[in-house]
Protein backbone atom coordinates (compact mmCIF):
# COMPACT_ATOMS: atom_id res chain seq x y z
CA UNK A 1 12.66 18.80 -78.94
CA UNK A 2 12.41 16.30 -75.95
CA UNK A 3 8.85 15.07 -74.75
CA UNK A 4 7.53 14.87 -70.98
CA UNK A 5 5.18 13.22 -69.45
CA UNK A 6 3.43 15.19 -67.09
CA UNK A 7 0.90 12.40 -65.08
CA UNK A 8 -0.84 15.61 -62.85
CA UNK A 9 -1.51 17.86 -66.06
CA UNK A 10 -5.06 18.25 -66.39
CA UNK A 11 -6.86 21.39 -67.12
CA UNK A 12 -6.16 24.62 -68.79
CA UNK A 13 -4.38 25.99 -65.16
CA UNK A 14 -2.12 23.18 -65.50
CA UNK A 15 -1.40 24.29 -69.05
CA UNK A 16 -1.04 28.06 -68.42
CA UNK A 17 1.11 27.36 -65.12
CA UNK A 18 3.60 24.78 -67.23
CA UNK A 19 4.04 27.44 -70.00
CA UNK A 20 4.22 30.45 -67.65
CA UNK A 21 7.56 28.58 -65.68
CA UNK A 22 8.98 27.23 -69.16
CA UNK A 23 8.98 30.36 -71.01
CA UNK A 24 10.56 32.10 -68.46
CA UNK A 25 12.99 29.89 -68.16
CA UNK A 26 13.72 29.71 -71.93
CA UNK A 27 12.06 27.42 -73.65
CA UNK A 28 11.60 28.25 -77.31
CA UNK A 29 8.73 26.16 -78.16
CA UNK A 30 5.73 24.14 -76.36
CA UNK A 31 3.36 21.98 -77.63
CA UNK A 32 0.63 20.00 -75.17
CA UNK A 33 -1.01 16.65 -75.90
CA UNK A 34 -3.59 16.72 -72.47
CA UNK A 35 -5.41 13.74 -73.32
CA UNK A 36 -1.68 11.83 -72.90
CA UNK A 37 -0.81 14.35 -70.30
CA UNK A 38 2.83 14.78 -72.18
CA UNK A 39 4.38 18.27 -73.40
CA UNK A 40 6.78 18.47 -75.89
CA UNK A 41 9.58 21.22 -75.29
CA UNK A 42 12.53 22.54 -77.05
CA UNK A 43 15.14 25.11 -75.95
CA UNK A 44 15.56 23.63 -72.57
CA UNK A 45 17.89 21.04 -71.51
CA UNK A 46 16.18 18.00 -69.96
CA UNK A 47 17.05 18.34 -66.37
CA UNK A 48 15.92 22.12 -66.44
CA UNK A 49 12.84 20.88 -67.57
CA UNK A 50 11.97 18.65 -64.59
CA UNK A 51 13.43 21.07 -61.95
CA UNK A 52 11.14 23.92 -63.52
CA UNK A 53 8.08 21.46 -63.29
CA UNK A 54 8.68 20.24 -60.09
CA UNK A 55 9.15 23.80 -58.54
CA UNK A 56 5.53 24.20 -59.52
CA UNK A 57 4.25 20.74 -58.29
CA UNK A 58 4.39 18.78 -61.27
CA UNK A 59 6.70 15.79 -61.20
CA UNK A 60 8.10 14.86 -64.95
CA UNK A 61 9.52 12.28 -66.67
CA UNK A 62 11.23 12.28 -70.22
CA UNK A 63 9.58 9.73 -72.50
């Protein structure tokens, strides 16, 4: 499981939009920490990750 910090990730939207693109693309499991804006997701290799995120407007970074 690798974690991401997601900066823009602020609402429930922003939640349903991030696990809407990940599962489709494959990821087995999420888990969201809003407060620290940061997502933890395994089943996905890292730079599928960030792609998929920035598709839908929000720029990533591994932590």
């Amino acid at each position: 499981m690798a974690t991401f910090h997601v900066p823009d990730m602020s609402c429930g939207h922003c939640k349903a939009s991030i696990t809407e693109i990940l599962t489709k693309a494959g990821a087995e499991h999420l888990s969201f920490d809003m407060e620290a804006r940061t997502v933890d997701v395994s089943g996905l290799a890292t730079e599928a990750v960030i792609a998929k995120l920035d598709e839908i407007g929000f720029p990533a970074a591994q932590k």
